[in-house]
N, C-alpha and C. Protein backbone atom coordinates (compact mmCIF):
# COMPACT_ATOMS: atom_id res chain seq x y z
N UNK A 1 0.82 -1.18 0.00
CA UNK A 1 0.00 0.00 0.00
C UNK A 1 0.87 1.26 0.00
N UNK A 2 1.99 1.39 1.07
CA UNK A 2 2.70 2.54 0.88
C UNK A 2 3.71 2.63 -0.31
N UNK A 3 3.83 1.37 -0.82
CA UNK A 3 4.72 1.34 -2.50
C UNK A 3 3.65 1.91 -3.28
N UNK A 4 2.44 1.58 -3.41
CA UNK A 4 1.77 2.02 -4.67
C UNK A 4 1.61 4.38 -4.31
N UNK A 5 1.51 4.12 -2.88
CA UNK A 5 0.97 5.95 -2.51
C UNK A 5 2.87 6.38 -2.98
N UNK A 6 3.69 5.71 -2.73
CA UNK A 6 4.91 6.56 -2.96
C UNK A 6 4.94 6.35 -4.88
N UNK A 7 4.20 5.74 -5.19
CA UNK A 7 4.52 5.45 -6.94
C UNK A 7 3.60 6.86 -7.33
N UNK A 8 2.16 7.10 -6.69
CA UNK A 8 1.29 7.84 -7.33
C UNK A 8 2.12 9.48 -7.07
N UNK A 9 2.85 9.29 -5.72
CA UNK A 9 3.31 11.02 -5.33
C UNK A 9 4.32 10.93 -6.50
N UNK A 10 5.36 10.08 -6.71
CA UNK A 10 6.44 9.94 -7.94
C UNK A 10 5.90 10.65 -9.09
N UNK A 11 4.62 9.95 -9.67
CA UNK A 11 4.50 9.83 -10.97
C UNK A 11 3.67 11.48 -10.60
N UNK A 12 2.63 11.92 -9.77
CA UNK A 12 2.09 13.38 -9.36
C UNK A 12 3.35 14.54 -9.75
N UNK A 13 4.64 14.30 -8.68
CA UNK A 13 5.14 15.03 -8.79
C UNK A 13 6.31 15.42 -9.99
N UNK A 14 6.24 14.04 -10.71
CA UNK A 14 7.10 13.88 -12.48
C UNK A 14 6.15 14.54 -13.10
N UNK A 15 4.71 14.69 -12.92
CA UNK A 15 3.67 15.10 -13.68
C UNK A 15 3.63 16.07 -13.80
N UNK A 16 3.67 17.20 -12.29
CA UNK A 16 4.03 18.46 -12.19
C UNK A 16 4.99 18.94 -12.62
N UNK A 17 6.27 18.10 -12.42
CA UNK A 17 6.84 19.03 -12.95
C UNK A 17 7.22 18.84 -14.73
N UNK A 18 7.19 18.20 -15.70
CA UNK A 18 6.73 18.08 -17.10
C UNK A 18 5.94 19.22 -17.56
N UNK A 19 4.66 19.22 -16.56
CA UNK A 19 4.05 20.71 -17.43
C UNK A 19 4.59 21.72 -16.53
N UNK A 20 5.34 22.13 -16.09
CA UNK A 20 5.86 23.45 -15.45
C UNK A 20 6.71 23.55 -16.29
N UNK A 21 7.60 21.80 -16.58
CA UNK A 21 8.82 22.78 -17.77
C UNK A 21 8.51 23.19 -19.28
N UNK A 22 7.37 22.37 -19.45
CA UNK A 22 6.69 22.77 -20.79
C UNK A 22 6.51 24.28 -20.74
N UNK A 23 5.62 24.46 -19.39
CA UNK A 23 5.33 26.15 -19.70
C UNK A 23 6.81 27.04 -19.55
N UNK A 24 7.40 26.49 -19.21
CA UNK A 24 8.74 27.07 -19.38
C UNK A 24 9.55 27.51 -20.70
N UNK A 25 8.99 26.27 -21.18
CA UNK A 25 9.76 26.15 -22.61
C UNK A 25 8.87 26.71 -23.28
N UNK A 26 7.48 26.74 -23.11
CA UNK A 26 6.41 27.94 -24.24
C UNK A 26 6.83 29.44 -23.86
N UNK A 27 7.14 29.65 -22.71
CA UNK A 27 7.38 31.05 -22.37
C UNK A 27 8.53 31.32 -23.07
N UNK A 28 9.37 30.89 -22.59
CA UNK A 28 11.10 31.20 -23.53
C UNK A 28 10.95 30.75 -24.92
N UNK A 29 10.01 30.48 -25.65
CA UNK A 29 10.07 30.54 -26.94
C UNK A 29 8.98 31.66 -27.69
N UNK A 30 8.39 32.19 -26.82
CA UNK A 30 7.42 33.12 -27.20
C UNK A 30 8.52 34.42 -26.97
N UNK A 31 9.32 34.31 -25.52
CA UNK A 31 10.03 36.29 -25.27
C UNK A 31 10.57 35.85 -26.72
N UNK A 32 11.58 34.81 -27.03
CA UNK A 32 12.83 34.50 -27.80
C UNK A 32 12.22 35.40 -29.31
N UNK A 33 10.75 34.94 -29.70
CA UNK A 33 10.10 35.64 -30.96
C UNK A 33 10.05 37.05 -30.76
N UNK A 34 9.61 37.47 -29.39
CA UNK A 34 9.52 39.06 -29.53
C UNK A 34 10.78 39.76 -29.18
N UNK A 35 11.88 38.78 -28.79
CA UNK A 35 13.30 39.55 -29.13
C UNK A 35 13.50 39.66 -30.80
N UNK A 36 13.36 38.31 -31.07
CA UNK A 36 13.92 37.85 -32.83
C UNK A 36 13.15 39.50 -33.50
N UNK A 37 11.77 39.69 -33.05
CA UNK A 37 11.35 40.80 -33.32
C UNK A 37 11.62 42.65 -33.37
N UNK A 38 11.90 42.54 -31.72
CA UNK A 38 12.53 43.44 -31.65
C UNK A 38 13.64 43.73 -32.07
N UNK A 39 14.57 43.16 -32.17
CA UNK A 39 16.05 42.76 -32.91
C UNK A 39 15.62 43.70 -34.57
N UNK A 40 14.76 43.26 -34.52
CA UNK A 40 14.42 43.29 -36.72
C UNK A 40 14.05 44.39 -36.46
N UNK A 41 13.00 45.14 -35.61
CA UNK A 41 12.55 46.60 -35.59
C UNK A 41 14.19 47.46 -35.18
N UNK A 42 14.88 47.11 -34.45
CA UNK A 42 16.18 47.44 -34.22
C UNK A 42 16.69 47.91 -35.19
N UNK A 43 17.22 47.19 -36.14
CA UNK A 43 17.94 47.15 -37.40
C UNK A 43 17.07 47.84 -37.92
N UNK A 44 15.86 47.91 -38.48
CA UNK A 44 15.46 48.94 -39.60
C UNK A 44 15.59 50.41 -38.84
N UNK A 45 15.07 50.14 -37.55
CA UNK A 45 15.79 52.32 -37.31
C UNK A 45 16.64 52.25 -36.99
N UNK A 46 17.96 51.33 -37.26
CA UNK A 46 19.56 51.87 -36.95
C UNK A 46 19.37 52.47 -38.82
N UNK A 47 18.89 51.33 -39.64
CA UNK A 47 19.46 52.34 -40.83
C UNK A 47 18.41 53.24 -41.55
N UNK A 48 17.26 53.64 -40.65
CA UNK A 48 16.48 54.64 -40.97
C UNK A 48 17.07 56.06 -40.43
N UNK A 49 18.08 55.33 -39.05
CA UNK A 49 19.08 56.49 -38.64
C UNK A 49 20.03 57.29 -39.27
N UNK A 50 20.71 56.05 -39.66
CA UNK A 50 21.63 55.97 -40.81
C UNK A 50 21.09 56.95 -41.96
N UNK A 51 20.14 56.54 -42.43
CA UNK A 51 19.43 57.57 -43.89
C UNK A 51 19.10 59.04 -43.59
N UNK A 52 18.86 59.18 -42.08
CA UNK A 52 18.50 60.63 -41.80
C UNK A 52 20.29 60.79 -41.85
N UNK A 53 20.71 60.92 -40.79
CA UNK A 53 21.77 61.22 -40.78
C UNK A 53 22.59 61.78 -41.79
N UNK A 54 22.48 60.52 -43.32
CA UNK A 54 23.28 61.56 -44.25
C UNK A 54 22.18 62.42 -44.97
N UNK A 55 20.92 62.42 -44.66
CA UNK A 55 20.15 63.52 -45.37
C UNK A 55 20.89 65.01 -44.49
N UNK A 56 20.79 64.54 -43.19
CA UNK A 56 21.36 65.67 -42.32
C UNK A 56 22.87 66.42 -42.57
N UNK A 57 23.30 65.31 -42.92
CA UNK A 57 24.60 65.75 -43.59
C UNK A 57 24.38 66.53 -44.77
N UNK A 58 23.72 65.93 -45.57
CA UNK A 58 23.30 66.53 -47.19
C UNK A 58 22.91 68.08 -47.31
N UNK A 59 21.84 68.07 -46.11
CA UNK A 59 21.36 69.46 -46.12
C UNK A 59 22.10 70.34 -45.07
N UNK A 60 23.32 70.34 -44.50
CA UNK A 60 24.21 70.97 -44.35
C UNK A 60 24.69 71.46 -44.71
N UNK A 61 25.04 70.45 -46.02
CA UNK A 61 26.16 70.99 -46.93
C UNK A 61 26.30 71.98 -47.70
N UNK A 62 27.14 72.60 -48.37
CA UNK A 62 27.24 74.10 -49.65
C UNK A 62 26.16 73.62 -50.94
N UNK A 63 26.77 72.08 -51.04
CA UNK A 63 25.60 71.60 -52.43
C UNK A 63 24.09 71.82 -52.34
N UNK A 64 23.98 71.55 -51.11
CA UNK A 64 22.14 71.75 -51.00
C UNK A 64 21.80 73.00 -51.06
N UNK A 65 22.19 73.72 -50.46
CA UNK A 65 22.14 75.16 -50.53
C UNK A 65 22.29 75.93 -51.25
N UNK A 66 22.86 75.41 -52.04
CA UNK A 66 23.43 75.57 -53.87
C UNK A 66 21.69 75.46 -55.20
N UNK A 67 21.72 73.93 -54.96
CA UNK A 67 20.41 73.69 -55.04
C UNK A 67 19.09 74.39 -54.42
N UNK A 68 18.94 74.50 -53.18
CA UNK A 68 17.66 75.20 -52.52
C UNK A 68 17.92 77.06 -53.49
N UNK A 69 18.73 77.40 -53.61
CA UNK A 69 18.62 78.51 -53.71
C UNK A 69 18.20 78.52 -55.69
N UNK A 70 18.80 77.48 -56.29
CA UNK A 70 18.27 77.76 -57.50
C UNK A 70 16.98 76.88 -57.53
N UNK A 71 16.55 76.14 -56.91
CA UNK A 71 15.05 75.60 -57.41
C UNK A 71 14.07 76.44 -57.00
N UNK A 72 14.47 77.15 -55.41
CA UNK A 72 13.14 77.47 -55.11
C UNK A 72 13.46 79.41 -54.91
N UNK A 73 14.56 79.66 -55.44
CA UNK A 73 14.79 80.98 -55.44
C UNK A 73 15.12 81.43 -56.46
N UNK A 74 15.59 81.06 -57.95
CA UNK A 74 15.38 80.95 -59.15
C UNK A 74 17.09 81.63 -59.14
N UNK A 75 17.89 81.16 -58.19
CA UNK A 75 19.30 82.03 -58.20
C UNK A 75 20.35 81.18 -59.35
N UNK A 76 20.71 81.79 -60.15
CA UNK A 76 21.95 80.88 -60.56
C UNK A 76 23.64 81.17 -60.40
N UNK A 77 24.34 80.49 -60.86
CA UNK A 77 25.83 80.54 -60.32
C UNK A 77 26.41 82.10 -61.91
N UNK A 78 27.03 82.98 -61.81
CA UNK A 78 27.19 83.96 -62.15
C UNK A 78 28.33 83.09 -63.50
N UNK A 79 27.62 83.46 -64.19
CA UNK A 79 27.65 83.39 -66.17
C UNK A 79 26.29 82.73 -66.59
N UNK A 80 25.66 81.44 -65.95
CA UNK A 80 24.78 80.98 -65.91
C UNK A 80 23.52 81.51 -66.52
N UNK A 81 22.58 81.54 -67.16
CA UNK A 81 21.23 82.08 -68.01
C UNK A 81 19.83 81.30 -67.49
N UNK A 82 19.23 81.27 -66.54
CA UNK A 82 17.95 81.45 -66.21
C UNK A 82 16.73 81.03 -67.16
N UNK A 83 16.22 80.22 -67.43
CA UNK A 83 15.30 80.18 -68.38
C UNK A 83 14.15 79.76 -67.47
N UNK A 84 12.72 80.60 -67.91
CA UNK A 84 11.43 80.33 -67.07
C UNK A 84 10.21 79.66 -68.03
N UNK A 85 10.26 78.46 -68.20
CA UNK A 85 9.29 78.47 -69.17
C UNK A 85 7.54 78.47 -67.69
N UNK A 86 6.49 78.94 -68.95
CA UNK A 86 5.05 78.93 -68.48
C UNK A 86 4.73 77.72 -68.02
N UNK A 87 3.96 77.59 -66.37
CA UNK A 87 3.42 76.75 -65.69
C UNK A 87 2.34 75.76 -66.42
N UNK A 88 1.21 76.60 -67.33
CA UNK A 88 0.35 75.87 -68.09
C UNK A 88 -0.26 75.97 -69.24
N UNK A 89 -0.12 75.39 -70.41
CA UNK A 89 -0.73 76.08 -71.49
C UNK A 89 -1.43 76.60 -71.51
N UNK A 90 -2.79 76.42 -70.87
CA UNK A 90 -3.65 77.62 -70.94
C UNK A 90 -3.36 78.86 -71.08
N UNK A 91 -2.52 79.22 -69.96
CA UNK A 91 -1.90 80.47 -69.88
C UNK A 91 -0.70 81.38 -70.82
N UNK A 92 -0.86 79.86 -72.00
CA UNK A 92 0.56 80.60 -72.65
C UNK A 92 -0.13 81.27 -73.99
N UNK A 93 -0.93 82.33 -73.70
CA UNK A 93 -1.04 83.39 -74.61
C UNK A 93 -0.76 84.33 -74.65
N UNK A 94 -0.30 85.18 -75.68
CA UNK A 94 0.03 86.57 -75.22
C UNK A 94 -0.95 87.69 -75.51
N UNK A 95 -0.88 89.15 -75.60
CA UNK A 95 -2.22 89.86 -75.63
C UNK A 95 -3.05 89.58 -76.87
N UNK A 96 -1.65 89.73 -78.10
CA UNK A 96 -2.32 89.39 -79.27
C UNK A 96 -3.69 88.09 -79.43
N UNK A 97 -3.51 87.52 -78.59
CA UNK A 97 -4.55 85.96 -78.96
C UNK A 97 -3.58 84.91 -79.32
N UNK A 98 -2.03 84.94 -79.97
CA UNK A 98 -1.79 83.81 -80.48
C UNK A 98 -1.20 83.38 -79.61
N UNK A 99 -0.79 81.64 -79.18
CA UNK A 99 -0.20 80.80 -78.54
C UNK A 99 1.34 80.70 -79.07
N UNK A 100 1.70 80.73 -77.60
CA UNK A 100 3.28 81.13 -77.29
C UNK A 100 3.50 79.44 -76.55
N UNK A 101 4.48 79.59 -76.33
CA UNK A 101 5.09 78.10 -75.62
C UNK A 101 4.93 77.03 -76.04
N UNK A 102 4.98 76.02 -75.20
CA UNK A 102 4.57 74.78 -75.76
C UNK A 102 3.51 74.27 -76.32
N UNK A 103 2.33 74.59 -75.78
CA UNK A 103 1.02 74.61 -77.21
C UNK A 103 1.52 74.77 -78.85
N UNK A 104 2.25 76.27 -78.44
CA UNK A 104 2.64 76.72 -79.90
C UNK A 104 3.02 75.69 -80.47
N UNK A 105 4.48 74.93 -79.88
CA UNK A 105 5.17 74.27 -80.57
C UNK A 105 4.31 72.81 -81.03
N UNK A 106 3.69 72.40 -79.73
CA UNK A 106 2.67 71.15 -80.15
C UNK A 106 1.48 71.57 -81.35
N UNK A 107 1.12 72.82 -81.77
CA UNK A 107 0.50 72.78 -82.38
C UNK A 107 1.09 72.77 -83.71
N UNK A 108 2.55 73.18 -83.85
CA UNK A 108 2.99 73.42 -84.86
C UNK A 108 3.77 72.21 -85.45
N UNK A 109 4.01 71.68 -84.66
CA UNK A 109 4.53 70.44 -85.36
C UNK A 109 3.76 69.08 -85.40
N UNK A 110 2.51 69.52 -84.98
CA UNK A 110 1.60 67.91 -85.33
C UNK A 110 0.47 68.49 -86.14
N UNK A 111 0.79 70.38 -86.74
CA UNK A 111 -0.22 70.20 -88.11
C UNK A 111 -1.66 70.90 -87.48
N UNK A 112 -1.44 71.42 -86.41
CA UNK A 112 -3.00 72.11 -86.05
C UNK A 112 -2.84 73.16 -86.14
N UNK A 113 -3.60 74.40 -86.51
CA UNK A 113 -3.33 75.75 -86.65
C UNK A 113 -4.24 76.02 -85.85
C-alpha cells in the first residue's frame, strides 16, 4: 500500500513538474520571438538612422544650398542664363490671342493651326 501511494506522489510530482517545464519552454520561446522581433525593428531604425543622418549631412552641406537657392529661389551661379518656361498652357497666350510656348510648338509640329 505505501509502495503504490509513494509510486502515485512519484508519478504526481514527475507530472508536475513536465508541465511546469513545458510552460517554461512555451514562455522562452514566445520572449525568444519578440526579441527575434525586436532585434528586426532594431535594425530597420539603426538604418532609418543611418538615412536621416546623411540627409542631415546633405542638407548641411554648400551643395544643397546651392540647389535650394536655384530651385526654389530661381538664383543661378554667375555666367549661368535662367530660363522660365510657363506653368500651363492655358496660360501661354500673349495679348495678341496667339499661342506662345509649348502649345505653340505642339500645335505646330503635329499640323494644327
Amino acid at each position: 500500500m505505501r509502495r503504490k501511494i509513494l509510486q502515485i506522489l512519484v508519478i504526481l510530482v514527475l507530472a508536475s513538474f513536465i508541465v511546469s517545464t513545458t510552460r517554461q519552454v512555451l514562455k522562452l520561446n514566445e520572449a525568444k520571438g519578440k526579441f527575434q522581433k525586436a532585434e528586426g525593428q532594431l535594425e530597420n531604425l539603426k538604418s532609418e538612422n543611418d538615412r536621416l543622418r546623411n540627409e542631415l549631412k546633405f542638407r548641411e552641406s554648400q551643395e544643397f544650398v546651392e540647389e535650394a537657392a536655384r530651385n526654389q529661389l530661381g538664383l543661378a551661379k554667375e555666367g549661368e542664363t535662367i530660363v522660365v518656361l510657363p506653368k500651363s498652357d492655358e496660360k501661354a497666350q500673349d495679348s495678341g490671342g496667339k499661342e506662345t510656348g509649348l502649345k505653340f510648338w505642339f500645335n505646330r509640329l503635329f499640323g494644327k493651326s
